[in-house]
Protein backbone atom coordinates (compact mmCIF):
# COMPACT_ATOMS: atom_id res chain seq x y z
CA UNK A 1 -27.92 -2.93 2.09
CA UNK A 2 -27.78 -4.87 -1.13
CA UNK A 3 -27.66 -0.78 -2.93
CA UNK A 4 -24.97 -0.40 -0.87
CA UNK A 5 -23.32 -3.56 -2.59
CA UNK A 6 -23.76 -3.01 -5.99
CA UNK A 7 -22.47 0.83 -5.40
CA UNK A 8 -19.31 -0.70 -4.06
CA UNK A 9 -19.17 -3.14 -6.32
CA UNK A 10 -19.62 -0.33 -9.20
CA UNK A 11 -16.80 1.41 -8.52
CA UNK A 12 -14.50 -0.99 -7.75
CA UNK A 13 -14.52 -2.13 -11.48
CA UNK A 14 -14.59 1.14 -12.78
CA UNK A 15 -11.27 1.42 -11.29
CA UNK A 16 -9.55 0.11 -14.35
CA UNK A 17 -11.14 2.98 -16.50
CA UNK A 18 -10.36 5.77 -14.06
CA UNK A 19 -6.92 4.59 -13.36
CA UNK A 20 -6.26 5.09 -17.56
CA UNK A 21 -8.25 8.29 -18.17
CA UNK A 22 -6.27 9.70 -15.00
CA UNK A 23 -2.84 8.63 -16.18
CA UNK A 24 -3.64 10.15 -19.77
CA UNK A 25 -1.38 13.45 -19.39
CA UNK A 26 -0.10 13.47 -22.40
CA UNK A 27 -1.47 11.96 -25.69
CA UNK A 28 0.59 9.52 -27.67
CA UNK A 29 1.94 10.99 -31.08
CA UNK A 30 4.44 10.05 -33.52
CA UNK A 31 7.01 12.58 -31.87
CA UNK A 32 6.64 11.02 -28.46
CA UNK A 33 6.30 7.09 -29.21
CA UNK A 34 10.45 6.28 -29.02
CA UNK A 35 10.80 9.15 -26.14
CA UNK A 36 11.95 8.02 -23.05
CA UNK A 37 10.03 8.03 -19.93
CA UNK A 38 11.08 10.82 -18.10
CA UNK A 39 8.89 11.44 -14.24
CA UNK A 40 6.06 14.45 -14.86
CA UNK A 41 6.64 14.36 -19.07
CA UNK A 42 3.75 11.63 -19.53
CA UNK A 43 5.41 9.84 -22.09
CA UNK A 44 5.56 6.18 -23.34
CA UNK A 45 8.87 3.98 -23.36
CA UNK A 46 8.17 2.56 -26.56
CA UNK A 47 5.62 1.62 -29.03
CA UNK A 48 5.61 -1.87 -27.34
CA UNK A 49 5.41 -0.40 -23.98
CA UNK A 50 2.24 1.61 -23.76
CA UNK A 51 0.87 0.68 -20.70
CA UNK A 52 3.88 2.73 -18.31
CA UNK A 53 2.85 5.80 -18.93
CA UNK A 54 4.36 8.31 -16.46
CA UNK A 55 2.59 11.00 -14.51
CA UNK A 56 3.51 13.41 -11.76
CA UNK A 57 2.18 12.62 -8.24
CA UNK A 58 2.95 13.50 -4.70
CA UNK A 59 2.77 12.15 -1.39
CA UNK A 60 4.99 8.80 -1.87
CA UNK A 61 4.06 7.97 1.33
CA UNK A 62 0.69 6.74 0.42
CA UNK A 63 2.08 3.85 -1.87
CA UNK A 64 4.89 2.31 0.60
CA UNK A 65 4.04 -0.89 2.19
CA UNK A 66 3.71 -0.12 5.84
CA UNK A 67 4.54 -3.61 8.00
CA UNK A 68 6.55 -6.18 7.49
CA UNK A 69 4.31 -9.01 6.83
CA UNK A 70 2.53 -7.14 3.83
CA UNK A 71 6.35 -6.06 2.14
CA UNK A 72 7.06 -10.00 2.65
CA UNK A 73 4.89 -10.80 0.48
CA UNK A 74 5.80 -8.27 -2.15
CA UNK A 75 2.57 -6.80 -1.18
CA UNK A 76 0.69 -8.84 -2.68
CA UNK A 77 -1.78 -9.09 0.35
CA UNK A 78 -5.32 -6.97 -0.35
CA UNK A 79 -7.00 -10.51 -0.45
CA UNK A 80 -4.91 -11.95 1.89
CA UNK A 81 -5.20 -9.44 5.36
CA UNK A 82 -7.68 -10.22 7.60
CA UNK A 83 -5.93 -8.93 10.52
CA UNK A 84 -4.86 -5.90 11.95
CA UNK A 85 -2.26 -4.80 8.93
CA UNK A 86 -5.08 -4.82 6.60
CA UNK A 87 -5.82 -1.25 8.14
CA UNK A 88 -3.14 -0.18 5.83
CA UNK A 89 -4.23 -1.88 2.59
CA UNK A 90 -7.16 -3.03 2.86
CA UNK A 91 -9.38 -1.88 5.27
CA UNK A 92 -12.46 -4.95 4.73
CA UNK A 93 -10.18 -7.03 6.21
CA UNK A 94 -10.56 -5.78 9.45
CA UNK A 95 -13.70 -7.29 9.89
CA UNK A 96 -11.73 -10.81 11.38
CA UNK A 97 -10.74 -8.28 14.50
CA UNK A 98 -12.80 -9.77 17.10
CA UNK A 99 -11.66 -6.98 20.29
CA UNK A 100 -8.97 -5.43 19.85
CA UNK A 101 -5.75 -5.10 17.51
CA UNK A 102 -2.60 -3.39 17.12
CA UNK A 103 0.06 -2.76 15.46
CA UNK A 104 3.76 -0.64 15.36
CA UNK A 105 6.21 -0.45 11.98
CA UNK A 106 9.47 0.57 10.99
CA UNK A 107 10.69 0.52 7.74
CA UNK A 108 14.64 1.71 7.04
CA UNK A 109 13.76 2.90 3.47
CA UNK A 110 16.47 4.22 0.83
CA UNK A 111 18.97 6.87 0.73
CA UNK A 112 19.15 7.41 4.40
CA UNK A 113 15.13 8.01 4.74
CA UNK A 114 13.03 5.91 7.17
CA UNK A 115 9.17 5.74 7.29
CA UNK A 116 7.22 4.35 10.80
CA UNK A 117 3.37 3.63 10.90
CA UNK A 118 0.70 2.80 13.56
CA UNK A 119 -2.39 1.39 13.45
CA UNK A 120 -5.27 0.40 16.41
CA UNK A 121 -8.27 -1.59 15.48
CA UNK A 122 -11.20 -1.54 17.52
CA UNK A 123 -14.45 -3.77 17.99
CA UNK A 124 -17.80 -1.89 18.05
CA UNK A 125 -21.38 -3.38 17.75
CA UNK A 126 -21.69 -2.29 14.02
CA UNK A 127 -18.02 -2.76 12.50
CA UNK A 128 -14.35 -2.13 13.24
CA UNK A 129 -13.36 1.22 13.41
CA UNK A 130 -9.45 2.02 13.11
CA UNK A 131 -7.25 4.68 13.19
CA UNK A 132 -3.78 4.83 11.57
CA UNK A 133 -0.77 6.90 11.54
CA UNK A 134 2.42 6.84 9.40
CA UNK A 135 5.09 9.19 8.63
CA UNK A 136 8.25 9.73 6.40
CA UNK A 137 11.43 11.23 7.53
CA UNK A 138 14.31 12.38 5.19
CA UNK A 139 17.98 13.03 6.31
CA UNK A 140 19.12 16.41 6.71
CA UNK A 141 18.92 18.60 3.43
CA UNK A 142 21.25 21.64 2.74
CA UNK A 143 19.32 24.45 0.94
CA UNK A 144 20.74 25.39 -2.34
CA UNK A 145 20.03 28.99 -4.20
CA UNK A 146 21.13 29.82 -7.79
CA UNK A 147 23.43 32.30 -5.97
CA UNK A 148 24.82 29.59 -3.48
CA UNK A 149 25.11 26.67 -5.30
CA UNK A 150 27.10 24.64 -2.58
CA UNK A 151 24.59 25.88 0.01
CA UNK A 152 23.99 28.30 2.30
CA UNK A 153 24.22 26.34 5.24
CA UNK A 154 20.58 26.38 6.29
CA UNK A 155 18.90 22.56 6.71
CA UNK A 156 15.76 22.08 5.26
CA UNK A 157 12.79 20.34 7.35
CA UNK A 158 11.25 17.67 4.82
CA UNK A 159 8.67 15.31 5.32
CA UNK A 160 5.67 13.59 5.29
CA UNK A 161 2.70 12.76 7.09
CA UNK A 162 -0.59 10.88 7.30
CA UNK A 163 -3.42 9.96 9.50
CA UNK A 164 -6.27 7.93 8.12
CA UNK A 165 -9.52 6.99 10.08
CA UNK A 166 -11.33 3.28 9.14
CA UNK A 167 -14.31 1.79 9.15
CA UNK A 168 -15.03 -2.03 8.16
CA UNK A 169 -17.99 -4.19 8.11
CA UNK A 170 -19.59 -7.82 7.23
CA UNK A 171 -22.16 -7.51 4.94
CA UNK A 172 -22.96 -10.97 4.35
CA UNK A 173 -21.36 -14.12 5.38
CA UNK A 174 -18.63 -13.75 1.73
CA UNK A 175 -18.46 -9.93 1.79
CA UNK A 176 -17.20 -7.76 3.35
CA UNK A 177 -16.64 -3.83 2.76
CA UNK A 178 -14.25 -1.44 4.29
CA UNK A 179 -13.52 2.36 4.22
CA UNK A 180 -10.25 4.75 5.21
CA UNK A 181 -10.41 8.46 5.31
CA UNK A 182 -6.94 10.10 5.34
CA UNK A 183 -5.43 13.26 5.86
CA UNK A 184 -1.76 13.53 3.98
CA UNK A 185 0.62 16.35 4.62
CA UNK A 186 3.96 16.79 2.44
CA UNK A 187 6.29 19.72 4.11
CA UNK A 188 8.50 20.65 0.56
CA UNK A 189 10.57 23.53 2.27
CA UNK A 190 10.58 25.17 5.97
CA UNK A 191 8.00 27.61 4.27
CA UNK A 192 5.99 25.40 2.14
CA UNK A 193 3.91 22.62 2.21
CA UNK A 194 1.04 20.78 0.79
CA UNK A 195 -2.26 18.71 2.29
CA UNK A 196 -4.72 16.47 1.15
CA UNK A 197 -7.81 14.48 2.17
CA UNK A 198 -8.20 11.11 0.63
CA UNK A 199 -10.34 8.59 0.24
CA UNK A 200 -10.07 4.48 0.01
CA UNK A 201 -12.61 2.22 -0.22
CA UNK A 202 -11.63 -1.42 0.05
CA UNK A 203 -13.65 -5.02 -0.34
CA UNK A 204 -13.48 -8.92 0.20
CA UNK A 205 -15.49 -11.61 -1.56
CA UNK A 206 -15.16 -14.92 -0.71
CA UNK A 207 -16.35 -17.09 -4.20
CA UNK A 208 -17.43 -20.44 -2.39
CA UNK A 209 -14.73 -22.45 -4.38
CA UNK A 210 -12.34 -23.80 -1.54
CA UNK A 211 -10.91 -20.77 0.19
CA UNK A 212 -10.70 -18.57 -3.06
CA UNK A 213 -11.29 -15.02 -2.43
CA UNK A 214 -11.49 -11.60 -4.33
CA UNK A 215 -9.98 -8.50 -3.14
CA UNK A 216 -10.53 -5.07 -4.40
CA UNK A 217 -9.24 -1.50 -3.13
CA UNK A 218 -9.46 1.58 -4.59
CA UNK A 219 -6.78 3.93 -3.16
CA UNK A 220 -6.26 7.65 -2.84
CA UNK A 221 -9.22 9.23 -4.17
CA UNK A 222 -9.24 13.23 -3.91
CA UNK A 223 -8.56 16.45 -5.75
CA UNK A 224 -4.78 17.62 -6.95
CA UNK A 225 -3.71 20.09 -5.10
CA UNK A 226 -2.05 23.57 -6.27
CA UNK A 227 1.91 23.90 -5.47
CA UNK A 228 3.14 27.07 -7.25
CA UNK A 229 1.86 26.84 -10.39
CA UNK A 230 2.09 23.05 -10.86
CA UNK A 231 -0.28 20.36 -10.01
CA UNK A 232 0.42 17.84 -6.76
CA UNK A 233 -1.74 14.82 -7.82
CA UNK A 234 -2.54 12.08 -5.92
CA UNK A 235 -0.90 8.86 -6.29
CA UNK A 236 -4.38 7.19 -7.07
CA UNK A 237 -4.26 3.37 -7.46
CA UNK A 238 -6.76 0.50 -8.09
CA UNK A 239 -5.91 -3.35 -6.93
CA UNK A 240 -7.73 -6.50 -8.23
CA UNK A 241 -6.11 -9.70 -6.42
CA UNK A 242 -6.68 -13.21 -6.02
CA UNK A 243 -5.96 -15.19 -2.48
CA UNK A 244 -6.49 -18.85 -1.55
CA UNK A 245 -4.94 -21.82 0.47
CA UNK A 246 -3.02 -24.30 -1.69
CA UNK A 247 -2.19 -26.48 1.29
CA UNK A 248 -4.70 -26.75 4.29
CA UNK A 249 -7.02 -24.29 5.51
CA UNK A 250 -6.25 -21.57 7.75
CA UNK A 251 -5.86 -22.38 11.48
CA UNK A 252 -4.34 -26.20 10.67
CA UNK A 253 -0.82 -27.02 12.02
CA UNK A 254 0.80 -26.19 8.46
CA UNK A 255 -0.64 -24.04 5.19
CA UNK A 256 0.02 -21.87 2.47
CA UNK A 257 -1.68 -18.86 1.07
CA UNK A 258 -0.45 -18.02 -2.45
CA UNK A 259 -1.57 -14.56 -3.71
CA UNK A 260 -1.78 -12.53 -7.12
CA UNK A 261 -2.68 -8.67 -7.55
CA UNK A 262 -2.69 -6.97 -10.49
CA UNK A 263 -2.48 -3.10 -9.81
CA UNK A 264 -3.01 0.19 -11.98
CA UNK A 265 -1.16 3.17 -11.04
CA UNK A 266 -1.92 6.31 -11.90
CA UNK A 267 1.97 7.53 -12.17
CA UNK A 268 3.10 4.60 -14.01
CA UNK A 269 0.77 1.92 -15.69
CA UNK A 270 0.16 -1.46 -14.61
CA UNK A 271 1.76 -4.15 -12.56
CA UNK A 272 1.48 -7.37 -11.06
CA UNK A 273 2.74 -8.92 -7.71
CA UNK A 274 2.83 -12.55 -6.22
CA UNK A 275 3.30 -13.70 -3.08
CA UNK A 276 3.06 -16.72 -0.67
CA UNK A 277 2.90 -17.53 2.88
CA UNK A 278 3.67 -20.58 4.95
CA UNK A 279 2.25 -21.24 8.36
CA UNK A 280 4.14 -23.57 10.74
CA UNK A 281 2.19 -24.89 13.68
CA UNK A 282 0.40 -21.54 13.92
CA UNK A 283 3.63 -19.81 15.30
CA UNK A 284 6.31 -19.51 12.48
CA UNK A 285 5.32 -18.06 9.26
CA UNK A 286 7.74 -18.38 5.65
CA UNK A 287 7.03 -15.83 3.46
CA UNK A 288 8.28 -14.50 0.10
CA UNK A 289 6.94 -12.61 -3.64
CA UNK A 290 8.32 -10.84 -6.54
CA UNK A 291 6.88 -7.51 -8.35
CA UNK A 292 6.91 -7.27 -12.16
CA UNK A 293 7.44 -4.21 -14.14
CA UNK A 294 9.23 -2.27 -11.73
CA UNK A 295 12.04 -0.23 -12.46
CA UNK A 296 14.18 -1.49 -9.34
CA UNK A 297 12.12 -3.65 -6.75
CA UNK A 298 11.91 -7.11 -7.27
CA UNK A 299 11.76 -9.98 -5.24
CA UNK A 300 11.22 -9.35 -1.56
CA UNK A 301 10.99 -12.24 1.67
CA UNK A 302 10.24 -12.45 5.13
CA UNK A 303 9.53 -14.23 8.43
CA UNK A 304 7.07 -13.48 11.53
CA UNK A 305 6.83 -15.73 14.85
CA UNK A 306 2.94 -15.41 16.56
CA UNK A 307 2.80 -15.92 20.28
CA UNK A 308 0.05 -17.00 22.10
CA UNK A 309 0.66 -14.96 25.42
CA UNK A 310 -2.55 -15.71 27.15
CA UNK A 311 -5.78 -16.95 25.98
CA UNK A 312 -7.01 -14.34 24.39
CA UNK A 313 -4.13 -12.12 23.24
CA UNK A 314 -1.64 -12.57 21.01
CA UNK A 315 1.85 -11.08 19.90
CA UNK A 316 3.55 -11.18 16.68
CA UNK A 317 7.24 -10.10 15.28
CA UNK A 318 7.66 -9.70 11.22
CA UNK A 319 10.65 -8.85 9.56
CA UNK A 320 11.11 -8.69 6.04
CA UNK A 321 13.88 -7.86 3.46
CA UNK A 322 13.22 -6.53 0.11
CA UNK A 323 15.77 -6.40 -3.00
CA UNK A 324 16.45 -3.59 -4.81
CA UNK A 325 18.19 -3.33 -7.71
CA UNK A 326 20.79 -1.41 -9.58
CA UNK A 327 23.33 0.34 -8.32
CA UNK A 328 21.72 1.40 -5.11
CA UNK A 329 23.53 0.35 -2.47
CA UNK A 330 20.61 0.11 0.54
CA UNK A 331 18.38 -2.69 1.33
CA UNK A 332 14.68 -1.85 2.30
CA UNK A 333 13.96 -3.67 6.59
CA UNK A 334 10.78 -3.46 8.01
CA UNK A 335 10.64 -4.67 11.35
CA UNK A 336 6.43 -4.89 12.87
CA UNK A 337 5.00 -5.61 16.08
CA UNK A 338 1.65 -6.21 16.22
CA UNK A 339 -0.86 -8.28 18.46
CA UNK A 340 -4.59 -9.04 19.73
CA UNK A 341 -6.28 -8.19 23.44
């Protein structure tokens, strides 16, 4: 047990290093240090900005928040889910489902695309197990040709797809390890598509001091994958975060969770989110976080009520609201039902 520890906890801080080695498709020269960033061309913003390095990757999917109460918080919530929507994030925190949970998503994206996600946790004598869905829908698509411009009046069928399979446990009484196998599927055009198995592995450490606790997730591990001649990476990710109660403890009549995550992506560089949530008498939850160094996302909020239907199951509504920049003119929803039985 304590091999398997230190094996987790191995990897988990070589995230960092993988996370830069991956990103490192291009190298930096004096012909590409004032270039702008341009998606696939690997290159830096500026001399002062050398940590946004861009990379191709597929399968967006993987990297949108997938329930309400997570985008709330500017997802800023791998040490802060111990309930059922840690089965998209962070799987360890599934460990605090004592039968069973579930829970159902919708999320009204941008430019007309929508993305909705499942997820069923489920109590066994050595862990959780879980098993979540999610899936990404685009409007309809006219093909184009270099003979027929305009179109030729033939929609094309676009989308994504993913099913993951989960597997949490308490080591000890302060850690707590969790694990998500995923199948992804991208369809590109009515005649081609692409698939991938990955891997996540996920933990949470609880330091002793008050309520402070680590969380750690390394997301998307797998091989690229071959589209015509051009590689269809993964969008590989590693998250270091830091959650605790400033006011309370969990379970009193009012308290708030502030969190911090610092993430490294493999198609941009790294970022930071914050985010904070306020319980009310156990049944009305505040919440709200910005992102740094995004290109358009910033500050996102949100709201959930938890009812107590019987005594042992409950049911929960989140809805959150995220801002996006720019000129774009659409405002990421996601509405979430989930609950306990």
């Amino acid at each position: 047990m304590k091999r398997l520890i230190w094996m987790a906890a191995i990897a988990l801080f070589l995230g960092p290093y993988n996370s830069t080695v991956a990103q490192e498709t291009q190298p930096l020269t004096s012909e590409t240090e004032d270039l702008e960033p341009v998606f696939g061309d690997g290159h830096y913003r500026s001399e002062g900005d050398r940590g946004n390095r861009i990379a191709r990757s597929g399968f967006t999917l993987l990297k949108l928040s997938a329930s309400a109460r997570l985008a709330g918080m500017a997802d800023a919530n791998v040490g802060t889910s111990r309930d059922i929507h840690a089965i998209f994030q962070n799987a360890a925190g599934l460990v605090h489902i004592d039968r069973i949970g579930y829970v159902a998503s919708y999320n009204q994206w941008l430019v007309g695309t929508r993305m909705g996600a499942a997820g069923l946790a489920y109590r066994i004598p050595v862990g959780v197990v879980g098993l979540s869905i999610r899936s990404f829908t685009y409007p309809d698509v006219e093909e184009t040709t270099p003979l027929q411009p305009d179109g030729t009046g033939n929609n094309i069928e676009l989308g994504d797809f993913a099913v993951g399979l989960s597997f949490a446990k308490q080591l000890t009484d302060k850690f707590s390890l969790g694990f998500r196998l995923q199948y992804a599927r991208s369809q590109l055009h009515d005649v081609t598509s692409v698939s991938s198995t990955t891997f996540d592995i996920g933990t949470i450490f609880y330091t002793g001091f008050r309520s402070l606790r680590v969380g750690m997730t390394i997301s998307n591990l797998g091989g690229n994958v071959e589209v015509l001649t051009e590689d269809y990476r993964l969008p590989f990710f590693y998250n270091l975060a830091l959650a605790m109660e400033l006011v309370g403890k969990e379970g009193d009549p009012m308290y708030l969770t502030a969190a911090y995550e610092h993430v490294f992506y493999r198609d941009y560089g790294e970022r930071d989110h914050i985010g904070g949530e306020l319980w009310l008498q156990n049944i009305l939850a505040l919440r709200a976080g910005y992102k740094f160094r995004y290109d358009v996302e910033s500050w996102s909020v949100g709201a959930g009520v938890n009812l107590n239907v019987s005594e042992d199951r409950e049911l929960s509504v989140d809805v959150s609201y995220s801002d996006i920049g720019g000129k774009i003119q659409e405002r990421p929803l996601r509405l979430t039902l989930s609950g306990t039985f």
